[in-house]
C-alpha atoms as a PDB file:
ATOM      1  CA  UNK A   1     172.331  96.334  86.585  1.00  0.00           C
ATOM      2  CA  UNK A   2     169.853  96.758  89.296  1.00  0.00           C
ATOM      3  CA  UNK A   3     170.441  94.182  92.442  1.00  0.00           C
ATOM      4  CA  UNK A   4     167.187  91.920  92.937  1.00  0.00           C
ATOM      5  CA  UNK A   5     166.718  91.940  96.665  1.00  0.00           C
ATOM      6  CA  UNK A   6     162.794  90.752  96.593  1.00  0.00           C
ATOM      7  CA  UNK A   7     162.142  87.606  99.131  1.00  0.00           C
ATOM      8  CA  UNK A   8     159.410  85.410  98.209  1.00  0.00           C
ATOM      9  CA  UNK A   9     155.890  87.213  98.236  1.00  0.00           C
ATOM     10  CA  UNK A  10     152.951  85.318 100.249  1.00  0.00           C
ATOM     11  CA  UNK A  11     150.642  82.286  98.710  1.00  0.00           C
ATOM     12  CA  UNK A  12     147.475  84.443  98.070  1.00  0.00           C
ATOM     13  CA  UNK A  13     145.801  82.019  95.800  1.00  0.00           C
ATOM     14  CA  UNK A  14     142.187  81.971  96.958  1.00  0.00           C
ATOM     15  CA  UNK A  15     142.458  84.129  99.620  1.00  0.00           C
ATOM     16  CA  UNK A  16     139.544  86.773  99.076  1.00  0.00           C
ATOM     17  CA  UNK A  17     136.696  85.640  97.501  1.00  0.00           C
ATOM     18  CA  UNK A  18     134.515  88.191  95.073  1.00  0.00           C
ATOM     19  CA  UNK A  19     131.241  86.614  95.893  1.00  0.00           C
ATOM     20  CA  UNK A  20     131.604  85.880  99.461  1.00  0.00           C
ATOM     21  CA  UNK A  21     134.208  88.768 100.250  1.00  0.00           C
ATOM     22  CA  UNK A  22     135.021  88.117 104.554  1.00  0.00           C
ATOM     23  CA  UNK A  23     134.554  92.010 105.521  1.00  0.00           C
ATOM     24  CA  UNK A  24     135.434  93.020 109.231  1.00  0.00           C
ATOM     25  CA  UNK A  25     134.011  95.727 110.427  1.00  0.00           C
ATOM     26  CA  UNK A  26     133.270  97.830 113.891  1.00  0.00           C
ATOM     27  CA  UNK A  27     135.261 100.525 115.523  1.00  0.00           C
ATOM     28  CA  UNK A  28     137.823  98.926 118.601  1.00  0.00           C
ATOM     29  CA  UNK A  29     134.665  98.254 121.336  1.00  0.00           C
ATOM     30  CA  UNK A  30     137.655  97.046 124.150  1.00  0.00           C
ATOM     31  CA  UNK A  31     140.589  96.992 125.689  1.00  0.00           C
ATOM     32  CA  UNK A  32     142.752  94.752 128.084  1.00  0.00           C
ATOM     33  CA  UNK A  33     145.017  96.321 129.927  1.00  0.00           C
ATOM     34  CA  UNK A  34     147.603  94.477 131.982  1.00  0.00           C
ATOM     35  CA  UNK A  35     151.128  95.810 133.844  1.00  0.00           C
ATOM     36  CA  UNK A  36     153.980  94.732 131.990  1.00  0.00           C
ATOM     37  CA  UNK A  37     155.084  92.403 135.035  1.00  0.00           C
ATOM     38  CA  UNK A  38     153.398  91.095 138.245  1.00  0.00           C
ATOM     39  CA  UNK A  39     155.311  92.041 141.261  1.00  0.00           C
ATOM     40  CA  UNK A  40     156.444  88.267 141.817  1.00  0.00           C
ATOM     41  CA  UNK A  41     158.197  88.107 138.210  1.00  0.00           C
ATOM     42  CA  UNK A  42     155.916  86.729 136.459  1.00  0.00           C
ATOM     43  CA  UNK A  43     154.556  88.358 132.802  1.00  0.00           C
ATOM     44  CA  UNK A  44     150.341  88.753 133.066  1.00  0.00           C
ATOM     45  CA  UNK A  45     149.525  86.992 129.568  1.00  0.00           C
ATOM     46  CA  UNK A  46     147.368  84.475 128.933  1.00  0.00           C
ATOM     47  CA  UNK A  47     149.401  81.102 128.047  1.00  0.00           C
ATOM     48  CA  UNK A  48     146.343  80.923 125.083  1.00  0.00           C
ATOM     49  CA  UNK A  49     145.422  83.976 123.891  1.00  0.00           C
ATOM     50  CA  UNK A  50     142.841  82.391 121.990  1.00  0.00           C
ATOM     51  CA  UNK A  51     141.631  80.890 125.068  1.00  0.00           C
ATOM     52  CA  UNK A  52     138.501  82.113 127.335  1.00  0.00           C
ATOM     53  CA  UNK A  53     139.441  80.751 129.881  1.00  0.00           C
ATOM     54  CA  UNK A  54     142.630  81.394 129.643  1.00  0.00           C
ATOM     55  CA  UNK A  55     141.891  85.177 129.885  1.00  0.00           C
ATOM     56  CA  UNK A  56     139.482  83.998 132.639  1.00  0.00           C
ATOM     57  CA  UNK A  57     142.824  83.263 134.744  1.00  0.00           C
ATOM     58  CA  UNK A  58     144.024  86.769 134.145  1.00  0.00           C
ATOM     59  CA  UNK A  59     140.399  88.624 134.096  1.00  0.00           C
ATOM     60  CA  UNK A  60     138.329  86.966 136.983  1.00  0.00           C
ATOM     61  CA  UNK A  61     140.464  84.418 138.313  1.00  0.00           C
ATOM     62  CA  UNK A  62     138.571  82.326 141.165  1.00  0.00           C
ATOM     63  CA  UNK A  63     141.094  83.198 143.410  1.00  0.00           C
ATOM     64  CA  UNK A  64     142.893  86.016 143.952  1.00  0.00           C
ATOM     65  CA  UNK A  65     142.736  89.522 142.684  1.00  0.00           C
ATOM     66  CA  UNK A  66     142.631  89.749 138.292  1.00  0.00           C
ATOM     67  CA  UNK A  67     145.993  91.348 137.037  1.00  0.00           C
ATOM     68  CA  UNK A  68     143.948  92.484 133.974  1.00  0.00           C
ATOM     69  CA  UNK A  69     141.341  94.262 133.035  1.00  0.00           C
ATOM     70  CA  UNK A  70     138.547  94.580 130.329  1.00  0.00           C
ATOM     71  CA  UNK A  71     137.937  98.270 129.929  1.00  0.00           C
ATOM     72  CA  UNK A  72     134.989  99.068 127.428  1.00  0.00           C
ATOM     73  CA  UNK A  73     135.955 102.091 124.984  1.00  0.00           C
ATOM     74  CA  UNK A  74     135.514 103.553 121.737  1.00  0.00           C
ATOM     75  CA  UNK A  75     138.763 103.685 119.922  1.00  0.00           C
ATOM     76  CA  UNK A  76     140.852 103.780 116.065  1.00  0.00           C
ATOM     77  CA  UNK A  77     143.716 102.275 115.341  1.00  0.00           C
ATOM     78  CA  UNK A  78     145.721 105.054 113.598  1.00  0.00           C
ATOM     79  CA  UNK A  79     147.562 105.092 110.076  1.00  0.00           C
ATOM     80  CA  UNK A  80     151.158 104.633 112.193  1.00  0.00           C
ATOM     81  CA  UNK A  81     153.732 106.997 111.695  1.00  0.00           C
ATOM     82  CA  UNK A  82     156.151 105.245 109.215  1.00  0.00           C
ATOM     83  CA  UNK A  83     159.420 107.349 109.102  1.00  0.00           C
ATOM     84  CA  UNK A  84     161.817 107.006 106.233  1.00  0.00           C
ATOM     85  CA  UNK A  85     165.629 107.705 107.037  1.00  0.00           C
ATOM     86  CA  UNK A  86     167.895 108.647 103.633  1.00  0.00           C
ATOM     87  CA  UNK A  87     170.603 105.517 103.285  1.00  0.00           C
ATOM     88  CA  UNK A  88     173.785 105.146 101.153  1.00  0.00           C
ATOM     89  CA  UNK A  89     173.495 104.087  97.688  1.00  0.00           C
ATOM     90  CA  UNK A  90     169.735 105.968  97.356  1.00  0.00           C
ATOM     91  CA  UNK A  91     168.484 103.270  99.527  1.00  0.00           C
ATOM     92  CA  UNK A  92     165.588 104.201 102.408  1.00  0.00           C
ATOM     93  CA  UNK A  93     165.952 102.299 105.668  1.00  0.00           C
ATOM     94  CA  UNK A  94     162.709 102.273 107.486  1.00  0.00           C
ATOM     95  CA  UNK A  95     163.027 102.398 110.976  1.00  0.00           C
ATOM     96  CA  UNK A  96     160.298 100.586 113.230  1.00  0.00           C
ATOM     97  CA  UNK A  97     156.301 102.111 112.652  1.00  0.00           C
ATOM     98  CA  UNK A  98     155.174 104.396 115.759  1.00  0.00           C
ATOM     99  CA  UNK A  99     151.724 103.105 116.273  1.00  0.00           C
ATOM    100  CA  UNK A 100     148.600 105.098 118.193  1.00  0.00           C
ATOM    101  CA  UNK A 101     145.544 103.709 119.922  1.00  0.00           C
ATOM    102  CA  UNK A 102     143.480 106.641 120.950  1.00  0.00           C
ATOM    103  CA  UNK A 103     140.108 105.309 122.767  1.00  0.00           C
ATOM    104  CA  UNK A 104     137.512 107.024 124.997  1.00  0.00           C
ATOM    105  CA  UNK A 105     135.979 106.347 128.550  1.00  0.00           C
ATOM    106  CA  UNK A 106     132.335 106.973 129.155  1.00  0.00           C
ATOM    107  CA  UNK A 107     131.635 104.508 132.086  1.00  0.00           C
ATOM    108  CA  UNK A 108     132.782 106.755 134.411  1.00  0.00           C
ATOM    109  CA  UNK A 109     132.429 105.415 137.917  1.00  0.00           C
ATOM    110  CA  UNK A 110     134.887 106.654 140.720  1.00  0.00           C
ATOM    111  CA  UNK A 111     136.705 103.835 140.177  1.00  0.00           C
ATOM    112  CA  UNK A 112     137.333 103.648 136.613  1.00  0.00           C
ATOM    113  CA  UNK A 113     137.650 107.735 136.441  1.00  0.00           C
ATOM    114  CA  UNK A 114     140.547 106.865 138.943  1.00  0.00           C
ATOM    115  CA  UNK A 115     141.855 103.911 137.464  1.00  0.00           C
ATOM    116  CA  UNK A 116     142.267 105.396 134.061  1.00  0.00           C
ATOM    117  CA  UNK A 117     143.515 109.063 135.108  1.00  0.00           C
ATOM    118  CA  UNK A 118     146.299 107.172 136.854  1.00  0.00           C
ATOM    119  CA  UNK A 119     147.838 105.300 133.430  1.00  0.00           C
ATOM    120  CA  UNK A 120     149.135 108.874 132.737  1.00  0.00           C
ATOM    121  CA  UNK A 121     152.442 108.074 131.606  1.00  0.00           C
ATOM    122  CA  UNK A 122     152.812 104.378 132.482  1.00  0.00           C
ATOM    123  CA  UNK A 123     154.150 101.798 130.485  1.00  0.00           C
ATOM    124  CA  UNK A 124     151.689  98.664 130.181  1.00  0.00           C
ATOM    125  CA  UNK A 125     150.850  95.943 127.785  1.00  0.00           C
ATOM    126  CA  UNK A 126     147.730  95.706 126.155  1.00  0.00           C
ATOM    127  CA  UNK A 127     145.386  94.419 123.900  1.00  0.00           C
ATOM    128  CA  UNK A 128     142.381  95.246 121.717  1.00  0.00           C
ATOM    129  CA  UNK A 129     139.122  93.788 120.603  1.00  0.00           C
ATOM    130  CA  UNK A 130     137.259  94.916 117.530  1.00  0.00           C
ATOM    131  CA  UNK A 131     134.954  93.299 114.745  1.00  0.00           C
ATOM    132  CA  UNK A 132     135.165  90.249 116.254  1.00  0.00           C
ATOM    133  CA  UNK A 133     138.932  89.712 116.327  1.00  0.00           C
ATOM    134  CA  UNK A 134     141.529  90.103 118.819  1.00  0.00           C
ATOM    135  CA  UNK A 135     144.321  92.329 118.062  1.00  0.00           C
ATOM    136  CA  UNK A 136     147.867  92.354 119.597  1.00  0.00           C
ATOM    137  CA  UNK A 137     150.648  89.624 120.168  1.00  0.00           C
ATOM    138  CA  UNK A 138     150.130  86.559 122.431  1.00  0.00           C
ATOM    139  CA  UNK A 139     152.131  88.625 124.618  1.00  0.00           C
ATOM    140  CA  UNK A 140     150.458  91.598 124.648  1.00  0.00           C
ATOM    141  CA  UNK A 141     151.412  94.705 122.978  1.00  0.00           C
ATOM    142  CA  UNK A 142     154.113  96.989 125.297  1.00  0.00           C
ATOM    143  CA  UNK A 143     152.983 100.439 125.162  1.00  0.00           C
ATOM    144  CA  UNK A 144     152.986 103.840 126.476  1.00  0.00           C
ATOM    145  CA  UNK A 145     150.209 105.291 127.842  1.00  0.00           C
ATOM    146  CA  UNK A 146     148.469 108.955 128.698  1.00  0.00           C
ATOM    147  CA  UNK A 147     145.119 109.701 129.755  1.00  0.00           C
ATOM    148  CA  UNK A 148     143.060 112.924 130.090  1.00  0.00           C
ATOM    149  CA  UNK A 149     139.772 114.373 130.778  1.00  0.00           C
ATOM    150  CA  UNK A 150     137.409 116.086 128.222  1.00  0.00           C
ATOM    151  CA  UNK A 151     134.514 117.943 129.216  1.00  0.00           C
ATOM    152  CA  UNK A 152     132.323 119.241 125.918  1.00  0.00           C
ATOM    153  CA  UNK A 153     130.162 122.217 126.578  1.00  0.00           C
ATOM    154  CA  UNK A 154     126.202 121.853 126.571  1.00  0.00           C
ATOM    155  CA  UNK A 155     123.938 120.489 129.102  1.00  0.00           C
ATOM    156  CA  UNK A 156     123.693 116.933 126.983  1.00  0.00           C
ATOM    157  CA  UNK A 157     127.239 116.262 126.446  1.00  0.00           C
ATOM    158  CA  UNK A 158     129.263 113.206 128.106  1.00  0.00           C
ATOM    159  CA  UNK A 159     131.898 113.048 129.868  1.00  0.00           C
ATOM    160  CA  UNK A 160     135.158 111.261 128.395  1.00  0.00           C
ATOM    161  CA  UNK A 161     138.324 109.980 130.120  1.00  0.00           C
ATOM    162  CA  UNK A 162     140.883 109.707 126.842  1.00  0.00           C
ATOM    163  CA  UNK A 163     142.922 106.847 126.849  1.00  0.00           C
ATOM    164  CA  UNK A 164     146.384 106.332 124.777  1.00  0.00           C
ATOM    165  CA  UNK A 165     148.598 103.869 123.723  1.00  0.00           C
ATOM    166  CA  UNK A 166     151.687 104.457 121.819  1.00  0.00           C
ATOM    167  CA  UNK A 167     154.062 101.826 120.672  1.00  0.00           C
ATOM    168  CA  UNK A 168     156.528 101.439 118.031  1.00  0.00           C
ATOM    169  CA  UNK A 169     156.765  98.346 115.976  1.00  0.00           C
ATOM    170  CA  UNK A 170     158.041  96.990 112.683  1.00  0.00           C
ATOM    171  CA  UNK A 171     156.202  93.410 113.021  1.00  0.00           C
ATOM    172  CA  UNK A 172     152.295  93.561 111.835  1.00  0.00           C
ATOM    173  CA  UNK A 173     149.622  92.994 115.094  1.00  0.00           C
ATOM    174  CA  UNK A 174     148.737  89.235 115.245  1.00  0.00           C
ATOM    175  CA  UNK A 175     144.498  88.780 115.171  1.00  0.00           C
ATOM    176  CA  UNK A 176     142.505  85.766 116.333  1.00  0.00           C
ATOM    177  CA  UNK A 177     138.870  85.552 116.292  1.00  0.00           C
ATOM    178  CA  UNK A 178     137.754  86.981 119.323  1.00  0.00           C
ATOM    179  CA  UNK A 179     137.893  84.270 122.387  1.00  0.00           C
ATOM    180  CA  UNK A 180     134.958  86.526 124.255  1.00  0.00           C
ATOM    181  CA  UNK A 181     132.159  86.330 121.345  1.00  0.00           C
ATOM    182  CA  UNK A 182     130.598  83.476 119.946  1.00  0.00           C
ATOM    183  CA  UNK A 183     131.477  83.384 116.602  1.00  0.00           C
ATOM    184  CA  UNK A 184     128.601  82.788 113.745  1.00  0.00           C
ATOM    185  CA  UNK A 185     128.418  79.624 111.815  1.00  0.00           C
ATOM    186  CA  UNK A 186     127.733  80.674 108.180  1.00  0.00           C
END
């Protein structure tokens, strides 16, 4: 006799609706990029997350230099990397999901060229904005980062600083609507 191991599944009575189906779409248009701790201690997140001003604090505080930073990108979210380890009894133990946020730079002033060459190898937290959400933790995702340059041939092409963040994970990213975006009244 097989062993019934199933917890409860979620209440998803009324949760899409076929008429009026709540679509997100939009490719990730930001990221926030923060060090994992301030050099007093203290952990750069916002104490709301779904706060403007909040981030405000963090992003253009009205005194003082910001600890984070708004960095506008194009960038996926990949399909993570979900290894499967053999167990006793036939069983598969699931070890946590390596995720991947590969994004590009265009906005390439000294600065930012600088700024983002520099992550190579750097452990930071971050988060992500796309379709109108916010993605992450209230905390910030910890991640691993590398950076390059990519230089296409042909006299029209752009220059791109690539920017990636690895992680690995078992617990789903949290979303909020986005606290930087008005949202639509329907």
């Amino acid at each position: 006799m097989a062993e019934l191991c199933a917890d409860s599944i979620p209440d998803l009575k009324d949760a899409s609706n076929y008429c009026a189906p709540q679509w997100v779409f939009g490719e990730i248009e930001h990221v926030i990029i923060a060090p994992l701790e301030l050099e007093d201690g203290t952990d750069p997140f916002p104490e709301n997350w779904e706060s403007e001003d909040h981030w405000n604090e963090l992003l253009s505080p009205a005194e003082g230099e910001p600890v984070a930073f708004k960095v506008p990108v194009r960038g996926t979210l990949d399909e993570p990397d979900r290894p499967e380890v053999e167990a006793s009894l036939y069983r598969k133990a699931h070890p946590p999901k390596r995720h991947n946020v590969p994004a590009t730079v265009d906005d390439l002033s000294d600065k930012m060229y600088n700024g983002i060459m520099s992550m190579q190898n750097k452990r930071v937290r971050f988060w992500f904005l796309s379709g109108g959400k916010l993605l992450g933790y209230p905390q910030g995702i910890k991640a691993d980062t590398d950076s390059w340059l990519q230089i296409e041939e042909g006299e029209d092409s752009m220059h791109r600083v690539h920017l990636n963040f690895n992680w690995r994970s078992s617990k789903p990213l949290d979303r909020v609507n986005s606290p930087f975006e008005e949202v639509e009244s329907v």
